[in-house]
N, C-alpha and C. Protein backbone atom coordinates (compact mmCIF):
# COMPACT_ATOMS: atom_id res chain seq x y z
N UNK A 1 -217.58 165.24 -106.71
CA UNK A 1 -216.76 164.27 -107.41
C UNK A 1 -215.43 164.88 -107.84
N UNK A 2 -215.77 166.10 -108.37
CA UNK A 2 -214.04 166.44 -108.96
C UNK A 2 -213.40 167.31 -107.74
N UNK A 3 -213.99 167.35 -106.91
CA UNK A 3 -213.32 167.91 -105.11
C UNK A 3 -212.57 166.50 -104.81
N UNK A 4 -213.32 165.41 -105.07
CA UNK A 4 -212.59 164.24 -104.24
C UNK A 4 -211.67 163.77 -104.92
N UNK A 5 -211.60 163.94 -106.29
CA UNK A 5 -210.26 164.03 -107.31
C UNK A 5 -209.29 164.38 -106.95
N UNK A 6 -209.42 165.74 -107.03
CA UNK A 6 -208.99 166.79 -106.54
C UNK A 6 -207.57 166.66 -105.35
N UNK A 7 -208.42 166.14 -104.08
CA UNK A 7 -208.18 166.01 -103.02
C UNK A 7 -207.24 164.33 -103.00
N UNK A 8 -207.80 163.72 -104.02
CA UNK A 8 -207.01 162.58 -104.40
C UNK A 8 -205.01 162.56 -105.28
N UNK A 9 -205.06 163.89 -105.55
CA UNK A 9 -203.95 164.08 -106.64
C UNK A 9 -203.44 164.85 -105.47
N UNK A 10 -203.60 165.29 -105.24
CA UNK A 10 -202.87 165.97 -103.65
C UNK A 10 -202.20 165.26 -102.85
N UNK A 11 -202.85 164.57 -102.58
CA UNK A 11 -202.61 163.21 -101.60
C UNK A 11 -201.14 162.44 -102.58
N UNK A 12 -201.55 162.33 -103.46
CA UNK A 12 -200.44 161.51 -104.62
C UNK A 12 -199.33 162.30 -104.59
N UNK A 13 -199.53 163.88 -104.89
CA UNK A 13 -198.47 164.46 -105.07
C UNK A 13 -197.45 164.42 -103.82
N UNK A 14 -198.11 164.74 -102.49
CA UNK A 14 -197.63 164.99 -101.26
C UNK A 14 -196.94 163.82 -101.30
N UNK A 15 -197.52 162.30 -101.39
CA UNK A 15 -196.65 161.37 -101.10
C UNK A 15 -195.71 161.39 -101.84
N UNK A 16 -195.38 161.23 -103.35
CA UNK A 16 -194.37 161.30 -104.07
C UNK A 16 -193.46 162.56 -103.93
N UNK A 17 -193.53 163.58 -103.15
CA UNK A 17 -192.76 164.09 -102.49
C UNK A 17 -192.36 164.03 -101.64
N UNK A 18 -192.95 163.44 -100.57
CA UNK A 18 -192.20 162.78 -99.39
C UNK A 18 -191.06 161.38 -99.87
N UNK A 19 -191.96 160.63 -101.06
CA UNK A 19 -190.86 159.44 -101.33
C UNK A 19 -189.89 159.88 -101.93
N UNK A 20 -189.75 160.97 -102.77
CA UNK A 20 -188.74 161.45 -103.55
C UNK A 20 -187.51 162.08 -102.50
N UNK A 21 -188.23 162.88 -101.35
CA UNK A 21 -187.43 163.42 -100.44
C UNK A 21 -186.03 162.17 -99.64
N UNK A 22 -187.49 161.30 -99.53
CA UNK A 22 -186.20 160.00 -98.87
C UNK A 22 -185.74 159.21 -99.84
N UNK A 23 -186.11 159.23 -100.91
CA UNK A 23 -185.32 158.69 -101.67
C UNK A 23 -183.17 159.42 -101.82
N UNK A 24 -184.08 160.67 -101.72
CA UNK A 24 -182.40 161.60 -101.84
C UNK A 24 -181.91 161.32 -100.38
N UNK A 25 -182.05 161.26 -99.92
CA UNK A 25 -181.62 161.41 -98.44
C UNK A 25 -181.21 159.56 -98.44
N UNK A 26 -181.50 158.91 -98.53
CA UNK A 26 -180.90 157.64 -98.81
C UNK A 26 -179.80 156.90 -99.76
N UNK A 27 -180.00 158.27 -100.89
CA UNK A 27 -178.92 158.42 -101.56
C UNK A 27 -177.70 158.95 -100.93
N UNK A 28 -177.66 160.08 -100.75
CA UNK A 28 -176.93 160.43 -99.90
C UNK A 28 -176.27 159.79 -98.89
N UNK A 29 -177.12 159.28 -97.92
CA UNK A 29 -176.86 158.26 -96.71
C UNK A 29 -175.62 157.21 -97.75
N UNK A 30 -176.08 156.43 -98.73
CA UNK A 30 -175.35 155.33 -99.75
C UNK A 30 -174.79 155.86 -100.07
N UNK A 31 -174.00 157.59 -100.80
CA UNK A 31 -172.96 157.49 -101.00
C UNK A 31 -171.91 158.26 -100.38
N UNK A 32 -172.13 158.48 -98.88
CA UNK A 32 -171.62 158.42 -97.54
C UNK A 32 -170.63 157.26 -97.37
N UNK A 33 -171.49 156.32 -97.29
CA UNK A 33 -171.12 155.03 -96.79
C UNK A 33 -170.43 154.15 -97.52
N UNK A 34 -170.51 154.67 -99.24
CA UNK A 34 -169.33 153.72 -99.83
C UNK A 34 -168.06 154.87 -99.79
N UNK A 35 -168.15 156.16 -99.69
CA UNK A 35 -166.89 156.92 -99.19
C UNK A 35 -166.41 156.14 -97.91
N UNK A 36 -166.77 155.98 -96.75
CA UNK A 36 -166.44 155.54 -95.34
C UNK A 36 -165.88 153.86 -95.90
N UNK A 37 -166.60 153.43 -96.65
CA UNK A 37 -165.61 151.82 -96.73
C UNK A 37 -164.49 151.96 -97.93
N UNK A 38 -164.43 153.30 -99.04
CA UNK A 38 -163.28 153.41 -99.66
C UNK A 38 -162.06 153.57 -98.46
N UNK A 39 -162.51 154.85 -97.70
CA UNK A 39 -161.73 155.68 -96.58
C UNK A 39 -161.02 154.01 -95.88
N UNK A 40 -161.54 153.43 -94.89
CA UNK A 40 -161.62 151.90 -94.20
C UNK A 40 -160.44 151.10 -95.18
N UNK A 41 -160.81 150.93 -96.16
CA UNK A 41 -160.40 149.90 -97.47
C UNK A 41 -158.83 150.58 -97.56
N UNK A 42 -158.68 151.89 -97.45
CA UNK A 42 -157.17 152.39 -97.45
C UNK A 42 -156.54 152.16 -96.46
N UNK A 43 -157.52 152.38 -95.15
CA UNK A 43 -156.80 152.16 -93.69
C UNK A 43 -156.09 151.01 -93.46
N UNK A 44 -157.11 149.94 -94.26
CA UNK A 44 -156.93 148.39 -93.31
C UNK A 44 -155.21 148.27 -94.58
N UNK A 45 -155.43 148.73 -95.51
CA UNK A 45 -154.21 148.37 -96.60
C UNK A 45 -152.73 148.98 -95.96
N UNK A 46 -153.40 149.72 -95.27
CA UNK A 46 -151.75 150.74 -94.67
C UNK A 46 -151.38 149.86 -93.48
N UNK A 47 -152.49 149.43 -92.60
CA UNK A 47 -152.28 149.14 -91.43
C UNK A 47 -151.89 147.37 -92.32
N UNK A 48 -152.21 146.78 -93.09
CA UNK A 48 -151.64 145.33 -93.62
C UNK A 48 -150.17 145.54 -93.88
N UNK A 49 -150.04 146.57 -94.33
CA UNK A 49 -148.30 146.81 -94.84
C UNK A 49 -147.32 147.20 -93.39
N UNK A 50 -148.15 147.87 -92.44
CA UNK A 50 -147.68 148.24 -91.57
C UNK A 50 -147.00 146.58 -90.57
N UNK A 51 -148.36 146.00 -90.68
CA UNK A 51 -147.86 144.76 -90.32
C UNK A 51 -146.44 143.86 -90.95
N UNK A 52 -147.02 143.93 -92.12
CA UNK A 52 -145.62 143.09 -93.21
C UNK A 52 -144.30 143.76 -93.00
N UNK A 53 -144.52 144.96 -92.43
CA UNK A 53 -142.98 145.55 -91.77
C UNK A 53 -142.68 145.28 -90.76
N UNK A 54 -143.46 145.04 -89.94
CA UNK A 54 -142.82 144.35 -88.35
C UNK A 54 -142.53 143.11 -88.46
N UNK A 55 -143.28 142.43 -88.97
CA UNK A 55 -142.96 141.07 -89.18
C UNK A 55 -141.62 140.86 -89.89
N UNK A 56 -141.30 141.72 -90.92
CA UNK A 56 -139.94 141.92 -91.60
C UNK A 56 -138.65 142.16 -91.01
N UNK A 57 -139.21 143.20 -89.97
CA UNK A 57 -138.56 143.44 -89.16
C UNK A 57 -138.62 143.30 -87.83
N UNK A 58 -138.64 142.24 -87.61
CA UNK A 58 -138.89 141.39 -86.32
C UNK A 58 -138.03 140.05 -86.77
N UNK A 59 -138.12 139.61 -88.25
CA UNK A 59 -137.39 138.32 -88.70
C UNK A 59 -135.89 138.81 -88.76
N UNK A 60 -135.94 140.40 -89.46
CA UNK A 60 -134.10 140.09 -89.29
C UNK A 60 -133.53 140.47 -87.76
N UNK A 61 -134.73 141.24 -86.84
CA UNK A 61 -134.14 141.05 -85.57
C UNK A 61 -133.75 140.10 -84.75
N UNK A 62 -134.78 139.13 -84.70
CA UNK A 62 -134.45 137.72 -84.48
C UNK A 62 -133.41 137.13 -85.03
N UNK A 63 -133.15 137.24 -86.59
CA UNK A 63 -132.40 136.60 -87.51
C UNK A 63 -130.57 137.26 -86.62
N UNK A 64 -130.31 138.18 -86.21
CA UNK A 64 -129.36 138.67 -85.50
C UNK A 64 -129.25 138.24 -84.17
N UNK A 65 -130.28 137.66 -83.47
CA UNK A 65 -130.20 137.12 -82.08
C UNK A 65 -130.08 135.86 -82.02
N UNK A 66 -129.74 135.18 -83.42
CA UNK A 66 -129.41 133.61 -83.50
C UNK A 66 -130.88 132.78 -83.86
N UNK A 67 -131.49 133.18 -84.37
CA UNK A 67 -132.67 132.22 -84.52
C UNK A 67 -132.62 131.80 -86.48
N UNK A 68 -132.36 130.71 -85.84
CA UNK A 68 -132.18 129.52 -87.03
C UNK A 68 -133.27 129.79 -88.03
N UNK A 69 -134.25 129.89 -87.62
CA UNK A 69 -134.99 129.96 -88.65
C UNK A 69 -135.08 130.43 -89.27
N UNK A 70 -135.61 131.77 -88.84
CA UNK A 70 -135.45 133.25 -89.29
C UNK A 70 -134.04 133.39 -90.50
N UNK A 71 -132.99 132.82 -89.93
CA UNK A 71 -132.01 133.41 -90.55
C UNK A 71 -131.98 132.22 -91.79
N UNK A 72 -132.63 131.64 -92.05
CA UNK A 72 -132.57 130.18 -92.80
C UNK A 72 -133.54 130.86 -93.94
N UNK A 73 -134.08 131.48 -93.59
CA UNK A 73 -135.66 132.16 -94.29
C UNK A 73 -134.88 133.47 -95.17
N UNK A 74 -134.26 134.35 -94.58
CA UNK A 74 -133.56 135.51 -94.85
C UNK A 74 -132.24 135.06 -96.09
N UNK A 75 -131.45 134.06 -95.96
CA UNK A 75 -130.73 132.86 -96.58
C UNK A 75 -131.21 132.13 -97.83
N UNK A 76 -132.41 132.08 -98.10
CA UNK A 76 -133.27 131.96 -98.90
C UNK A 76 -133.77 132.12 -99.53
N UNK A 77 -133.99 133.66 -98.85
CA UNK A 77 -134.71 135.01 -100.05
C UNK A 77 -133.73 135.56 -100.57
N UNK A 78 -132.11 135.45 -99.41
CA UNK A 78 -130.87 136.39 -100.73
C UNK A 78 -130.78 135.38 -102.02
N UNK A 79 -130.78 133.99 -101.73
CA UNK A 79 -130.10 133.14 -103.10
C UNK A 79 -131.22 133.48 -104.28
N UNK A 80 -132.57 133.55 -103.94
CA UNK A 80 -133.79 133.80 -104.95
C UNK A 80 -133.20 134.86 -104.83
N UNK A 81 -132.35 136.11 -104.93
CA UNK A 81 -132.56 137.10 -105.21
C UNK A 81 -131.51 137.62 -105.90
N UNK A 82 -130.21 136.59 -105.48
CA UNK A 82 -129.01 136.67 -106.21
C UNK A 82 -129.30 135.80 -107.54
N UNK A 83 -130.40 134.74 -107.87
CA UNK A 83 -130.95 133.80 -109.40
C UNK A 83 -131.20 135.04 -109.83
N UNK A 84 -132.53 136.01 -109.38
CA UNK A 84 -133.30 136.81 -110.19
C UNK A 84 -132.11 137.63 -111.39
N UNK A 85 -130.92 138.13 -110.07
CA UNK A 85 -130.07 138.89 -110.56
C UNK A 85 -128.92 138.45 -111.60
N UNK A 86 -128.99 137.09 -111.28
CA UNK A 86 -128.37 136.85 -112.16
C UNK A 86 -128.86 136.62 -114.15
N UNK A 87 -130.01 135.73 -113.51
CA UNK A 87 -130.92 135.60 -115.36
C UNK A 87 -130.71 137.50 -115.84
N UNK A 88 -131.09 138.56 -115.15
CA UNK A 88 -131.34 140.08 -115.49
C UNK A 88 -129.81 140.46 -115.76
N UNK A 89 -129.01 139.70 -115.73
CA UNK A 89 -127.70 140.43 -116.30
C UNK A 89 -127.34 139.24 -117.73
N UNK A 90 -128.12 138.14 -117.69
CA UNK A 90 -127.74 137.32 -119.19
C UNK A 90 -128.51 137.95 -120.56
């Protein structure tokens, strides 16, 4: 009887060391993986700005090759920008 105890707490221990083992190792794995989507989360932000510059600069290129729009848009953002400047000097 106290052999099969015995042999019973063994068994317990072994497993709760095996679960404890993957428990760390899953930890690990999780905080891997929220490093890799911080890392990602910077990329996609550089590569969004990277965009908002071509597009920026693609409108005043256009805006120089005669495109109405573009230059209607560019026309638009100086007058909002000549208001801003002006209220910041009253």
């Amino acid at each position: 009887m106290l052999e099969s105890i015995r042999l019973n707490i063994e068994k317990l221990v072994a497993l709760y060391e095996g679960q404890k083992a993957e428990c760390d190792k899953l930890s690990a794995e999780l905080l891997q993986s929220k490093e890799t989507i911080e890392a990602l989360k910077d990329k996609i932000a550089g590569l969004e700005r990277q965009v908002d510059n071509l597009k920026l600069t693609q409108a005043f290129s256009s805006a120089e090759g005669g495109n109405p729009a573009a230059k209607e848009k560019i026309d638009k953002m100086l007058k909002a920008l000549d208001k801003c400047i002006a209220q910041l000097e009253r």
